[in-house]
C-alpha atoms as a PDB file:
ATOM      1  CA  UNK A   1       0.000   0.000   0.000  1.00  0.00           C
ATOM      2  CA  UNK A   2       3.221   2.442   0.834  1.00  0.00           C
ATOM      3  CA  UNK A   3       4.705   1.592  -2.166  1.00  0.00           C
ATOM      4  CA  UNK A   4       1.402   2.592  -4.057  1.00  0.00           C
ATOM      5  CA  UNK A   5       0.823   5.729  -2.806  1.00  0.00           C
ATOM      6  CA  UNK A   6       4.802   6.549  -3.064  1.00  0.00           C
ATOM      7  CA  UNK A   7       4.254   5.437  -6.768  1.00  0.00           C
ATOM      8  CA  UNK A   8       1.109   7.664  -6.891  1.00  0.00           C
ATOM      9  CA  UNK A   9       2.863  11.083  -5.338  1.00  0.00           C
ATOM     10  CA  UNK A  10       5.665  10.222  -7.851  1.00  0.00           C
ATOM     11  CA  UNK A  11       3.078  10.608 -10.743  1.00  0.00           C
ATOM     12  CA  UNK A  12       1.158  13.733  -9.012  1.00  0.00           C
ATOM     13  CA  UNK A  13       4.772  15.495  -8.911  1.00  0.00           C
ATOM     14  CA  UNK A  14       5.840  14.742 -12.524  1.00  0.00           C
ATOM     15  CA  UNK A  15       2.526  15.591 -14.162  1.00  0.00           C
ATOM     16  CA  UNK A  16       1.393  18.492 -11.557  1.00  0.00           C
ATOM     17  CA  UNK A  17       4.786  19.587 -10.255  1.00  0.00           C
ATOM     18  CA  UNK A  18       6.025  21.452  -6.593  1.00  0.00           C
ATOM     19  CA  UNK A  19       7.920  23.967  -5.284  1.00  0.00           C
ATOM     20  CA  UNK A  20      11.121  23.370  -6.562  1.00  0.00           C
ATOM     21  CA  UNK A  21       9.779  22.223  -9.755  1.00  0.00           C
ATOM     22  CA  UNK A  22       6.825  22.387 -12.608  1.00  0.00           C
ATOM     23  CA  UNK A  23       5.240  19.844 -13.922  1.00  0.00           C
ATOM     24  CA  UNK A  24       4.080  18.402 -17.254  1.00  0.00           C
ATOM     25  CA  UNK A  25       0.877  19.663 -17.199  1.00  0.00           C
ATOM     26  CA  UNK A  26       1.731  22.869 -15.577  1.00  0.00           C
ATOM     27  CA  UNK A  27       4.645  23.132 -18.361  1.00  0.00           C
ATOM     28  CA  UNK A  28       2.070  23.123 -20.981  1.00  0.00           C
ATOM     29  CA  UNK A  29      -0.069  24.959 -19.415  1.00  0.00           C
ATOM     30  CA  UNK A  30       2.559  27.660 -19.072  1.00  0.00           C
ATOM     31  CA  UNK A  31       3.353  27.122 -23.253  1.00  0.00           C
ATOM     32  CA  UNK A  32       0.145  27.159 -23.978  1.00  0.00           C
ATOM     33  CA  UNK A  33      -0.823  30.224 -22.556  1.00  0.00           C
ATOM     34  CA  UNK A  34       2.509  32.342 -23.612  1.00  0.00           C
ATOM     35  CA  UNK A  35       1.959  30.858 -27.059  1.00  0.00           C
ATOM     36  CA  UNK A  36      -1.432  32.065 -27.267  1.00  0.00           C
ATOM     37  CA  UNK A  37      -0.389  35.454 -26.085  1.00  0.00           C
ATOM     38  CA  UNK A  38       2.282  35.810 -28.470  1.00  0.00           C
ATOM     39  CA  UNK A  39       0.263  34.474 -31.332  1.00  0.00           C
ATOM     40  CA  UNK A  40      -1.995  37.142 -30.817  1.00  0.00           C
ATOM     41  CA  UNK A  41       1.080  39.946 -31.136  1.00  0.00           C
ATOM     42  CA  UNK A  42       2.873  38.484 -33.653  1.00  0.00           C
ATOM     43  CA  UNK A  43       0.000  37.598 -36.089  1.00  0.00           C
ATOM     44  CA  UNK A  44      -0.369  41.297 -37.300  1.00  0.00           C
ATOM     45  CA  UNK A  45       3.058  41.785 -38.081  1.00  0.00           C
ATOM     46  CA  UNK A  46       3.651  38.209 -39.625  1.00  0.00           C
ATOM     47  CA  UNK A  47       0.390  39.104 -41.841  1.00  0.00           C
ATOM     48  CA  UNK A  48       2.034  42.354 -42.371  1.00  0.00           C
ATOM     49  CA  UNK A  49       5.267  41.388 -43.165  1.00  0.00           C
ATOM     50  CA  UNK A  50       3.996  38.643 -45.577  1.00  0.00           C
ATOM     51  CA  UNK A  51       1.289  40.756 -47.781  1.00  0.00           C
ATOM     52  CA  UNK A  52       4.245  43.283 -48.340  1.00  0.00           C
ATOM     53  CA  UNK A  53       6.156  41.516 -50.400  1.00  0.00           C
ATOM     54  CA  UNK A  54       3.726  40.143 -52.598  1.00  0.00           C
ATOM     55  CA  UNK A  55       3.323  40.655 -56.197  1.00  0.00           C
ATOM     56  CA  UNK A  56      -0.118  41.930 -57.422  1.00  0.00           C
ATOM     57  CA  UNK A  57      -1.033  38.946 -58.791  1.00  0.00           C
ATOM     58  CA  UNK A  58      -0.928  37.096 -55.786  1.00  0.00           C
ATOM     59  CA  UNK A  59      -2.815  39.419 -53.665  1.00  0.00           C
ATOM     60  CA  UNK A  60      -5.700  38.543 -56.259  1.00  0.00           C
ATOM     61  CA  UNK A  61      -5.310  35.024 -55.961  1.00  0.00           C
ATOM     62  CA  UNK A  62      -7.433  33.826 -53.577  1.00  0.00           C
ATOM     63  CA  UNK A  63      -5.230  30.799 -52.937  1.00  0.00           C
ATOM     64  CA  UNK A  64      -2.293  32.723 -51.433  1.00  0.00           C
ATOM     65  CA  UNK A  65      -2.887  33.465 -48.222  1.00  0.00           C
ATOM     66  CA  UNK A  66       0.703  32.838 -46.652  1.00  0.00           C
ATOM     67  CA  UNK A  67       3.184  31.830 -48.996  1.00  0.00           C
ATOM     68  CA  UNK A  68       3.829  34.517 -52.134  1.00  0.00           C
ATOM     69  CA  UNK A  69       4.563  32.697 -55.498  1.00  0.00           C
ATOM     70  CA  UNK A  70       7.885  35.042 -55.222  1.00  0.00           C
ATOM     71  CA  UNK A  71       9.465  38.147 -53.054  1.00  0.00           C
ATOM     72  CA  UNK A  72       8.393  41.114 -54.659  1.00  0.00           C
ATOM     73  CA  UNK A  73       9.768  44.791 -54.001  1.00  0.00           C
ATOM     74  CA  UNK A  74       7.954  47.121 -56.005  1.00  0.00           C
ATOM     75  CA  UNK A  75       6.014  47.690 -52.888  1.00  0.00           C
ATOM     76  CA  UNK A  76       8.629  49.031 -50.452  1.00  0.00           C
ATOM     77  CA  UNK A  77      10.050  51.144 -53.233  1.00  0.00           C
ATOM     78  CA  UNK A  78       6.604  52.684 -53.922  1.00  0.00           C
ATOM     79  CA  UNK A  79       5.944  53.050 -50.331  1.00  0.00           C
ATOM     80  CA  UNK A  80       9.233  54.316 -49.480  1.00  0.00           C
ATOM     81  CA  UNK A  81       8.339  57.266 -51.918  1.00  0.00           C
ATOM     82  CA  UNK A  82       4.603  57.871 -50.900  1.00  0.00           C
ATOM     83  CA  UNK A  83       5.812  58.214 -47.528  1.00  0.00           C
ATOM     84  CA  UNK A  84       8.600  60.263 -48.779  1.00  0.00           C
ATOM     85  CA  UNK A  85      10.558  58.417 -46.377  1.00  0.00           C
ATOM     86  CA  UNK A  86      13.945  60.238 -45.503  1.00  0.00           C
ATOM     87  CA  UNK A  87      12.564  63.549 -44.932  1.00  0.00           C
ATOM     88  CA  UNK A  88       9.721  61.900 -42.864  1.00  0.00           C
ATOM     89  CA  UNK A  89      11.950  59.646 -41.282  1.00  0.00           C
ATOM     90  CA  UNK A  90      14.260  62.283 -39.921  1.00  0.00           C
ATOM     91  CA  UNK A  91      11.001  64.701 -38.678  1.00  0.00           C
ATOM     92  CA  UNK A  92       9.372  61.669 -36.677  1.00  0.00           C
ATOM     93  CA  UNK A  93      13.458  61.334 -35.001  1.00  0.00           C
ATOM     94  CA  UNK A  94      13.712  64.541 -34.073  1.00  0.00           C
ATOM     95  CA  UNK A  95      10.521  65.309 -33.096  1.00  0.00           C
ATOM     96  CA  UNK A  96      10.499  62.257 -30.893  1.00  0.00           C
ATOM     97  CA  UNK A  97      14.133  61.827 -29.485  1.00  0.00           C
ATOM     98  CA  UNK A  98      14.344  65.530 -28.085  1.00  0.00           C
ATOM     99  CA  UNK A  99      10.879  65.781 -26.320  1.00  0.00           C
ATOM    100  CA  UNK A 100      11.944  62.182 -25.260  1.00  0.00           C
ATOM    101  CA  UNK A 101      14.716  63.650 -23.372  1.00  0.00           C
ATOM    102  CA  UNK A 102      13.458  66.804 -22.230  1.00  0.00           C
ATOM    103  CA  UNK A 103      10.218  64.649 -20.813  1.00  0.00           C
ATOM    104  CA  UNK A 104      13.318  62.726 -18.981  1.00  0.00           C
ATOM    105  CA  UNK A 105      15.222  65.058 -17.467  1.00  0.00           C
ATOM    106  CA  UNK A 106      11.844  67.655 -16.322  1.00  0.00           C
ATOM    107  CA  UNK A 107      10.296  64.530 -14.599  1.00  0.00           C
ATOM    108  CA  UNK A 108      13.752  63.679 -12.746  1.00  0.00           C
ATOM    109  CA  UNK A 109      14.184  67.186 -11.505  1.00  0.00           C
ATOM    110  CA  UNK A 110      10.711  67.372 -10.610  1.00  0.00           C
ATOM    111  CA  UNK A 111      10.475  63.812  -9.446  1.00  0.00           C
ATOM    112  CA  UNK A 112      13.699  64.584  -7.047  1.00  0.00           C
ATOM    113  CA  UNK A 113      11.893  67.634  -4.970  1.00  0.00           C
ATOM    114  CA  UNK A 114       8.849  65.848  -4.367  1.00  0.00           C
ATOM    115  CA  UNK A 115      10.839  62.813  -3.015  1.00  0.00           C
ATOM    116  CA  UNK A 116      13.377  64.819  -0.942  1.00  0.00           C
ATOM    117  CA  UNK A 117      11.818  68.076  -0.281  1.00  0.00           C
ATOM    118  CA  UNK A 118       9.463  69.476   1.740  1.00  0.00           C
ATOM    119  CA  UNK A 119       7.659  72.599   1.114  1.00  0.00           C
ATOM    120  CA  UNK A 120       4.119  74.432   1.609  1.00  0.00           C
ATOM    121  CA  UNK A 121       1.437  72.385  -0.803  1.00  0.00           C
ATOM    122  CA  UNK A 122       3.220  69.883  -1.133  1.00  0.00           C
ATOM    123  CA  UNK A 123       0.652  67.473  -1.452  1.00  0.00           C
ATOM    124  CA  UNK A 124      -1.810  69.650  -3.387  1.00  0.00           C
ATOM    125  CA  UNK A 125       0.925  70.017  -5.672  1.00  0.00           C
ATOM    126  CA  UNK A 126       1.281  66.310  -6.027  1.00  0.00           C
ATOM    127  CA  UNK A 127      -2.651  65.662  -6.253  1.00  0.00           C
ATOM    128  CA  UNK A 128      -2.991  68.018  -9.531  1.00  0.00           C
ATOM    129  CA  UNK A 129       0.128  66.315 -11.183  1.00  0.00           C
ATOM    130  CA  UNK A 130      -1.914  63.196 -10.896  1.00  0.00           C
ATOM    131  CA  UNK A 131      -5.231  64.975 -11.974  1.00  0.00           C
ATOM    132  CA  UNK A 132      -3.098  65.935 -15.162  1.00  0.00           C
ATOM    133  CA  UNK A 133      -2.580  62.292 -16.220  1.00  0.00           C
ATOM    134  CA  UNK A 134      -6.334  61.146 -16.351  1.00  0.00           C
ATOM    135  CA  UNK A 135      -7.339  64.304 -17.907  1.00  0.00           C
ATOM    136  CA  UNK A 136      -7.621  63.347 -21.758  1.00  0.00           C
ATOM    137  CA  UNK A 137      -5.516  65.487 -24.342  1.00  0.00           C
ATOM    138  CA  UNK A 138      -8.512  66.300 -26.418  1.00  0.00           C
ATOM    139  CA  UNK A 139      -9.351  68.395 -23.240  1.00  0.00           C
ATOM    140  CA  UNK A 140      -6.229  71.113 -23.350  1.00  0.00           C
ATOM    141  CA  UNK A 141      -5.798  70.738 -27.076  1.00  0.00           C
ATOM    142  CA  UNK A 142      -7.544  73.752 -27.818  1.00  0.00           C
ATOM    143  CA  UNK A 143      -6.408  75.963 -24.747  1.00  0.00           C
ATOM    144  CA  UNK A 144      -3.041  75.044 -26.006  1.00  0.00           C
ATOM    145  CA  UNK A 145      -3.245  75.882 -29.775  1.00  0.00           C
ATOM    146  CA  UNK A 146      -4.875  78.963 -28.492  1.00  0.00           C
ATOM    147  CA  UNK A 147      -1.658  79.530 -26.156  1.00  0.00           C
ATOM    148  CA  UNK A 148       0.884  78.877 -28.590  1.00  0.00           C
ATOM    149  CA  UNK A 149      -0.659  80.806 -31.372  1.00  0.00           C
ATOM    150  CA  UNK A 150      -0.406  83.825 -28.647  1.00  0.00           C
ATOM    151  CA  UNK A 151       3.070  83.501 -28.628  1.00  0.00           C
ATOM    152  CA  UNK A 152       3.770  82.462 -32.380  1.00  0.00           C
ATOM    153  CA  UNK A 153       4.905  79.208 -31.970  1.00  0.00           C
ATOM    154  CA  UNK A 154       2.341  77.186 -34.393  1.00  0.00           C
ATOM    155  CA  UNK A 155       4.103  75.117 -36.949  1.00  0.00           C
ATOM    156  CA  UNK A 156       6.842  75.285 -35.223  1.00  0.00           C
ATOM    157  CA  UNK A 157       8.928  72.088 -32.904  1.00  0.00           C
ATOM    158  CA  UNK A 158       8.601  74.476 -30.062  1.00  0.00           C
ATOM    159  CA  UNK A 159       4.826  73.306 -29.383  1.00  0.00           C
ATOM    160  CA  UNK A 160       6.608  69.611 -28.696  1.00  0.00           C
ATOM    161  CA  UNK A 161       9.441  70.885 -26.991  1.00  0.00           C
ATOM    162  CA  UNK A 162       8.212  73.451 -24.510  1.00  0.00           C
ATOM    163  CA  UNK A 163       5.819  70.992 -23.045  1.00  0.00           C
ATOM    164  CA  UNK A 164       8.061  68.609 -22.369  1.00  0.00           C
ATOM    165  CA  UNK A 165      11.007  70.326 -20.750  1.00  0.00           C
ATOM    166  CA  UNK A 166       8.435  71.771 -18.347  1.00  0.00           C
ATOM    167  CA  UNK A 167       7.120  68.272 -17.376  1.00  0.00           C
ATOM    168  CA  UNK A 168       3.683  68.498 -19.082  1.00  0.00           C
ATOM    169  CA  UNK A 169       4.717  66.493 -21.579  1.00  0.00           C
ATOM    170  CA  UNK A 170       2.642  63.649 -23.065  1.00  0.00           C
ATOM    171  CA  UNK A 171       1.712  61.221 -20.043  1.00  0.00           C
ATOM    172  CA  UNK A 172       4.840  63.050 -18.010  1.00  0.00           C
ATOM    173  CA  UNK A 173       2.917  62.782 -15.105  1.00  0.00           C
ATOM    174  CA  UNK A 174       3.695  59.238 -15.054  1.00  0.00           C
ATOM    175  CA  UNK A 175       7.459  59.549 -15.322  1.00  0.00           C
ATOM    176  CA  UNK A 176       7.193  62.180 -12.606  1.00  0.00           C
ATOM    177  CA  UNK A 177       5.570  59.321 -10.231  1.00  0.00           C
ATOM    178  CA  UNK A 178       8.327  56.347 -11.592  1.00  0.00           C
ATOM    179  CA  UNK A 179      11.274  58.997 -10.645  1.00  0.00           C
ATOM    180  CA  UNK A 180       9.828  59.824  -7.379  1.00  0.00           C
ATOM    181  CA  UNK A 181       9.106  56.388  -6.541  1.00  0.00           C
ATOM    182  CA  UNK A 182      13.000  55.792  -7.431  1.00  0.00           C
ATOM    183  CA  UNK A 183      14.267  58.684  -5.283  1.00  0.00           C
ATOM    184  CA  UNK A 184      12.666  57.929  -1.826  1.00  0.00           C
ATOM    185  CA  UNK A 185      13.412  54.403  -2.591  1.00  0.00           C
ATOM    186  CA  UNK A 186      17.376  54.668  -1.402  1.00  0.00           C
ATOM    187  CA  UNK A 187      18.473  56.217   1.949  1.00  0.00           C
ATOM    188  CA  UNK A 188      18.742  59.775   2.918  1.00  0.00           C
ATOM    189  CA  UNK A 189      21.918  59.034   4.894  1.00  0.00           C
ATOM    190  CA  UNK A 190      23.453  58.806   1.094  1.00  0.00           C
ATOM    191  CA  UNK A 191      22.877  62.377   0.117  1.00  0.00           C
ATOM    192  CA  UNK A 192      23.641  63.129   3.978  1.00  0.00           C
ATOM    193  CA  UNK A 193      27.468  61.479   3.204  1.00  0.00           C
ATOM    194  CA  UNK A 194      27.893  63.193  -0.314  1.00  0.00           C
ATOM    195  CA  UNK A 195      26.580  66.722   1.273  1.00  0.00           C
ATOM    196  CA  UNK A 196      29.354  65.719   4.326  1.00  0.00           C
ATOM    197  CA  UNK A 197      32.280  65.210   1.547  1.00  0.00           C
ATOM    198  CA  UNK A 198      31.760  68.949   0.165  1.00  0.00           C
ATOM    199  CA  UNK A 199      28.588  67.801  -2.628  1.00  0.00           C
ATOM    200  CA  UNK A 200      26.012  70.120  -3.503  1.00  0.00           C
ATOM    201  CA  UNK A 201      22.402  69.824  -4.154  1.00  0.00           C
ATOM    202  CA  UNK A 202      22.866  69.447  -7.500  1.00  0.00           C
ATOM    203  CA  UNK A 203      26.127  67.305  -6.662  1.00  0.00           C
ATOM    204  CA  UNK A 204      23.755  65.212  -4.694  1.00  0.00           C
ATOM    205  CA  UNK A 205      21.407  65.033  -7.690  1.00  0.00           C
ATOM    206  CA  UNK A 206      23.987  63.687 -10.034  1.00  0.00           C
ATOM    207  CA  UNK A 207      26.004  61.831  -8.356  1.00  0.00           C
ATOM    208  CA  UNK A 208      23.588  59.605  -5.982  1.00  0.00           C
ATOM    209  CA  UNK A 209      20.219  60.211  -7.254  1.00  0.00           C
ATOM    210  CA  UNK A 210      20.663  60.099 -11.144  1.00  0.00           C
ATOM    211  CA  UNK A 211      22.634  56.739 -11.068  1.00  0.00           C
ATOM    212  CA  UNK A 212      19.942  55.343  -8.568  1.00  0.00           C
ATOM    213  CA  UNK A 213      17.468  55.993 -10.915  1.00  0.00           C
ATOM    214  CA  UNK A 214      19.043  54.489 -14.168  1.00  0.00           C
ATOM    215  CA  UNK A 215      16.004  52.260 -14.703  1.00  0.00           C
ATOM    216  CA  UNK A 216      13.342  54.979 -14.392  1.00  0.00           C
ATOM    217  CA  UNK A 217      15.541  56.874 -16.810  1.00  0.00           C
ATOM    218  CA  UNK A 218      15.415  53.781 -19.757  1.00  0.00           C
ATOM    219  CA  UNK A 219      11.705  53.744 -19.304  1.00  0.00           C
ATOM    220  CA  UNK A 220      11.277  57.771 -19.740  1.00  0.00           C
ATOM    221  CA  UNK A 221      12.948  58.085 -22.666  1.00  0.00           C
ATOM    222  CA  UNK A 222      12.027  54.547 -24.380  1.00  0.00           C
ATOM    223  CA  UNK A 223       8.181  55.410 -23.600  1.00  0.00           C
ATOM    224  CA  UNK A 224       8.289  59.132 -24.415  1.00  0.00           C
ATOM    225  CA  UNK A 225      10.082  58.168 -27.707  1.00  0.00           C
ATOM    226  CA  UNK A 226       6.944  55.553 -28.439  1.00  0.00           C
ATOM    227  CA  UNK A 227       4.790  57.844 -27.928  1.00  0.00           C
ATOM    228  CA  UNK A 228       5.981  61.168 -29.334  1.00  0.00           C
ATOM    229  CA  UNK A 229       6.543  58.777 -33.057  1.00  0.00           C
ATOM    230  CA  UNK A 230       3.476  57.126 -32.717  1.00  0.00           C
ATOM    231  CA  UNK A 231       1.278  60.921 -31.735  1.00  0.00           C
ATOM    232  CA  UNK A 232      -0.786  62.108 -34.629  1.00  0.00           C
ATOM    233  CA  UNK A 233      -3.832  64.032 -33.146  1.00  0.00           C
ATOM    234  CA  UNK A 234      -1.819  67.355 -31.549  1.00  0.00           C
ATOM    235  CA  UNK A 235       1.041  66.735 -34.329  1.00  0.00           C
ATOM    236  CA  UNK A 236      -1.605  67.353 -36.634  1.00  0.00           C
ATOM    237  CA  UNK A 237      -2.957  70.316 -35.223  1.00  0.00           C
ATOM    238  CA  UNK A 238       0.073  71.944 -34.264  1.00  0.00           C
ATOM    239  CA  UNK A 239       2.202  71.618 -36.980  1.00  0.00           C
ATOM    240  CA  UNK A 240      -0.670  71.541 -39.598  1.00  0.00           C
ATOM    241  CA  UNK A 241       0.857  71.058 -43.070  1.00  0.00           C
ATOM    242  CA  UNK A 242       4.336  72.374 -42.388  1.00  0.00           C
ATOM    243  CA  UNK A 243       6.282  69.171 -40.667  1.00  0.00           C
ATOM    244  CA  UNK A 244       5.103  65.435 -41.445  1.00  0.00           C
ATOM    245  CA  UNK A 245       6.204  62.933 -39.001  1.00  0.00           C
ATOM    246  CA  UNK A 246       6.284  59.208 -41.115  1.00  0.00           C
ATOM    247  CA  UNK A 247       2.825  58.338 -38.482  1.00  0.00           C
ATOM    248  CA  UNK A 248       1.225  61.588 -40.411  1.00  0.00           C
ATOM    249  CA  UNK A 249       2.133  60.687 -43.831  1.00  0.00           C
ATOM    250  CA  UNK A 250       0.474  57.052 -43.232  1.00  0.00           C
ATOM    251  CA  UNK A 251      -2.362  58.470 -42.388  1.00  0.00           C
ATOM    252  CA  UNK A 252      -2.534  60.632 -45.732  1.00  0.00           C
ATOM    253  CA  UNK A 253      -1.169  57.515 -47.565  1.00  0.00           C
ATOM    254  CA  UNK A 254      -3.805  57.095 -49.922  1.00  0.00           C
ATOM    255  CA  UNK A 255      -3.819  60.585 -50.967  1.00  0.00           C
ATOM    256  CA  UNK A 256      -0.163  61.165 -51.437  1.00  0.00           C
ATOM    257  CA  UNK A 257      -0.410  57.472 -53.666  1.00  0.00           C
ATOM    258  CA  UNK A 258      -2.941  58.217 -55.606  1.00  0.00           C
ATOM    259  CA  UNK A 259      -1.060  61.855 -56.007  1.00  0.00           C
ATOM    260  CA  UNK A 260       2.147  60.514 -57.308  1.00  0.00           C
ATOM    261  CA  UNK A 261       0.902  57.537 -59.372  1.00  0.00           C
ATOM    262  CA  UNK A 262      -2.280  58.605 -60.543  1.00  0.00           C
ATOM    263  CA  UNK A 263      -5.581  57.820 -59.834  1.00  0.00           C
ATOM    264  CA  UNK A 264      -6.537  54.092 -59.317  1.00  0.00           C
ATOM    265  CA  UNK A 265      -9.877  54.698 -61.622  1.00  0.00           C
ATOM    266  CA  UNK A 266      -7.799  55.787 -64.562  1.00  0.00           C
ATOM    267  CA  UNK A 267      -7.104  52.670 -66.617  1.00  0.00           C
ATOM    268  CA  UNK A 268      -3.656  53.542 -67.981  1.00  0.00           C
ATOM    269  CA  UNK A 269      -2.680  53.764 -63.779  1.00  0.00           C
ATOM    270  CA  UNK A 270      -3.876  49.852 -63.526  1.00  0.00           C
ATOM    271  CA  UNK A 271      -0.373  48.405 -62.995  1.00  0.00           C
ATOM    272  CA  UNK A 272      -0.108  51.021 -60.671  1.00  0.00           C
ATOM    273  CA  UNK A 273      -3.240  50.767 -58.741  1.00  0.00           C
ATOM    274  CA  UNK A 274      -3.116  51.130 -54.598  1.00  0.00           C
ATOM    275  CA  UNK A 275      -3.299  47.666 -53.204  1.00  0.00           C
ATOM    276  CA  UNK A 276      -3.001  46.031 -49.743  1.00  0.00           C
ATOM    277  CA  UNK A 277       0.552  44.842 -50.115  1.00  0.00           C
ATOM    278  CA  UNK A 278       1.630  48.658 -51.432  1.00  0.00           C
ATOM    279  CA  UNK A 279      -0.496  49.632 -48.269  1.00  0.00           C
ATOM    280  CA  UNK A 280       0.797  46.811 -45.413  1.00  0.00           C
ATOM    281  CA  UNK A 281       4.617  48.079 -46.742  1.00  0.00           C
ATOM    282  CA  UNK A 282       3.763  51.421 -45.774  1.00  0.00           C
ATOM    283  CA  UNK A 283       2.447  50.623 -42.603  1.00  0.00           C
ATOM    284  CA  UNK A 284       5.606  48.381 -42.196  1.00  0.00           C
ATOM    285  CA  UNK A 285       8.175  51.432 -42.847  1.00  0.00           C
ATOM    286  CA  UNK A 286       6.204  53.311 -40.438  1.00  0.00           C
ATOM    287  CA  UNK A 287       6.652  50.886 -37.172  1.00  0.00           C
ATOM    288  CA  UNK A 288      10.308  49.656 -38.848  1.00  0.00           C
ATOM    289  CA  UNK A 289      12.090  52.192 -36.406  1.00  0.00           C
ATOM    290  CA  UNK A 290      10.295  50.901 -33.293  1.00  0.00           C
ATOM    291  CA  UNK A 291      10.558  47.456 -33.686  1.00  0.00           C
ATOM    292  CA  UNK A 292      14.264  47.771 -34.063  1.00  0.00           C
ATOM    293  CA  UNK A 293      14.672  49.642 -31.309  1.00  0.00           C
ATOM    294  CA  UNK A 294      12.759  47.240 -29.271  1.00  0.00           C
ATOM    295  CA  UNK A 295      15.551  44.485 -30.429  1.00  0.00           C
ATOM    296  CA  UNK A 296      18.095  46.702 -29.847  1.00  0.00           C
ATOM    297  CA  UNK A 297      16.998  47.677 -26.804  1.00  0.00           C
ATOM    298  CA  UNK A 298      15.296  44.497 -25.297  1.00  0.00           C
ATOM    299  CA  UNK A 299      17.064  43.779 -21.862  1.00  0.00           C
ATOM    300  CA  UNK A 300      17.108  46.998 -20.883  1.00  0.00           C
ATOM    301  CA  UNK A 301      13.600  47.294 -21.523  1.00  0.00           C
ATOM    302  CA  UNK A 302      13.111  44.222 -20.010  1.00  0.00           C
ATOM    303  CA  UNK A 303      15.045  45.008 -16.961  1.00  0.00           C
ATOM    304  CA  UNK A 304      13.432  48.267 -16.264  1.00  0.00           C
ATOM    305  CA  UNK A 305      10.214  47.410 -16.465  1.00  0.00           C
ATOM    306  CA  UNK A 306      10.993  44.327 -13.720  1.00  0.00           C
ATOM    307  CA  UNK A 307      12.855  47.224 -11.558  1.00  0.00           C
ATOM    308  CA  UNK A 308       9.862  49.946 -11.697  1.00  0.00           C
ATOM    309  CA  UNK A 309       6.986  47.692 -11.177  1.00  0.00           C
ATOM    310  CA  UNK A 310       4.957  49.366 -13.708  1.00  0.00           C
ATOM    311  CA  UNK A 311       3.486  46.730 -16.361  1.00  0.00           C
ATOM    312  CA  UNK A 312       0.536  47.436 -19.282  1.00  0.00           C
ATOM    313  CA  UNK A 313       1.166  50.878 -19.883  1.00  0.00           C
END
């Protein structure tokens, strides 16, 4: 009967698992799940990828779904000039890497006095940074356009970067929070030895505080930059026709085709007609810069997202 049940707990451990351990069925479980998940991220972009680089032909044929007949470029190379991609490349980087970093450093100066400082309001102040984050940006889009058109700033990079180096950049409420989280995390008796050995405040700042808060700093300016590419809405009102980011010119993609190419009505445009591959390589180029980044980038992401305990933003 001992031996049985010893025989039975083996089988219960191997199939269910313990502590030290999982089990078989626990194992797949655990595959099953994270392959499900991943399916469901990777499926666009496979799709994406795929109907990109096929040749008209085969988008017609209604027995290709997965496999192209061969690897066709004609897409990208249209794309690339719809989008007119250099120009709109090097707009989306610049009007995405410096907001980025001025988001970054605002929210860690203004991060580090909440954390260490005390002063009058101090919690009122705190209570209407967090008010600002759950207050949509359709709500101060006007009041801003209506601001920076006072001081003749419309159509200009200034609308991005003004913002953001005063900590009301997009979501910057949010990095405000991570960096303050960061900063009372470590001991005051730190600043306390680097004041002692001659430091100032801003001595203090970065010498113990900034390298403290290296994590914090990875996800500011890798969350700022996905954001300020991927922003369309105030782009489009505040820079109007005068800078296109690559996000604006997909949106216009269709128009700008049918602008260079002609008209997909006009029969002597046929071979030339917008399709979904000329369409899913657009939207390709467009997300190309983030998801090498992302590879690029992947353990520090990875690693600072463990560190600040923030997860599905």
């Amino acid at each position: 009967m001992k031996a049985l049940l010893r025989q039975k707990g083996v089988i219960n451990r191997a199939l269910l698992g313990d502590r030290r351990r999982p089990g078989i069925l626990s194992s797949l479980l655990y595959f099953i799940l994270l392959g499900g998940i991943g399916f469901l991220f990777l499926y666009p972009v496979l799709y994406m990828g795929v109907q990109s680089i096929m040749t008209p032909a085969d988008i017609t044929d209604p027995g290709i779904e997965w496999i192209p007949t061969a690897i066709y470029s004609g897409n990208y190379s249209k794309a690339f000039a719809t989008l007119d991609f250099q120009k709109a490349f090097v707009n989306s980087l610049y009007l995405s890497v410096t907001p980025a970093l001025l988001t970054t450093i605002s929210s860690g100066f203004i991060g580090y006095g909440l954390a260490r400082f005390r002063f009058p309001g101090k919690q009122r102040w705190l209570v209407l940074l967090v008010a600002t984050f759950f207050i949509p940006s359709q709500v101060t889009m006007i009041p801003r356009f209506m601001m920076f058109s006072r001081y003749q700033i419309i159509n200009t990079p200034w609308t991005q970067f003004l913002p953001a180096a005063f900590g009301q950049g997009i979501k910057s409420a949010l990095f405000v929070l991570i960096f303050m989280q960061f900063f009372s995390s470590y001991p005051t008796a730190l600043d306390e030895a680097a004041a002692i050995d001659g430091a100032g405040r801003m001595g203090v700042f970065f010498r113990i505080a900034v390298p403290m808060a290296r994590p914090a700093i990875v996800i500011s300016v890798l969350f700022s930059f996905v954001w300020y590419w991927n922003e369309t809405t105030q782009a489009s009102l505040f820079f109007g026709t005068q800078i296109k980011t690559l996000p604006m010119r997909l949106g216009s993609f269709a128009d700008s085709y049918n602008t260079i190419y002609g008209s997909s009505a006009n029969a002597a445009n046929a071979a030339n007609a917008l399709n979904e591959a000329i369409s899913m390589a657009g939207t390709f180029l467009s997300i190309m810069p983030l998801l090498l980044l992302y590879f690029v980038l992947q353990r520090q992401f990875v690693e600072s997202i463990e560190r600040s305990g923030i997860t599905g933003e």
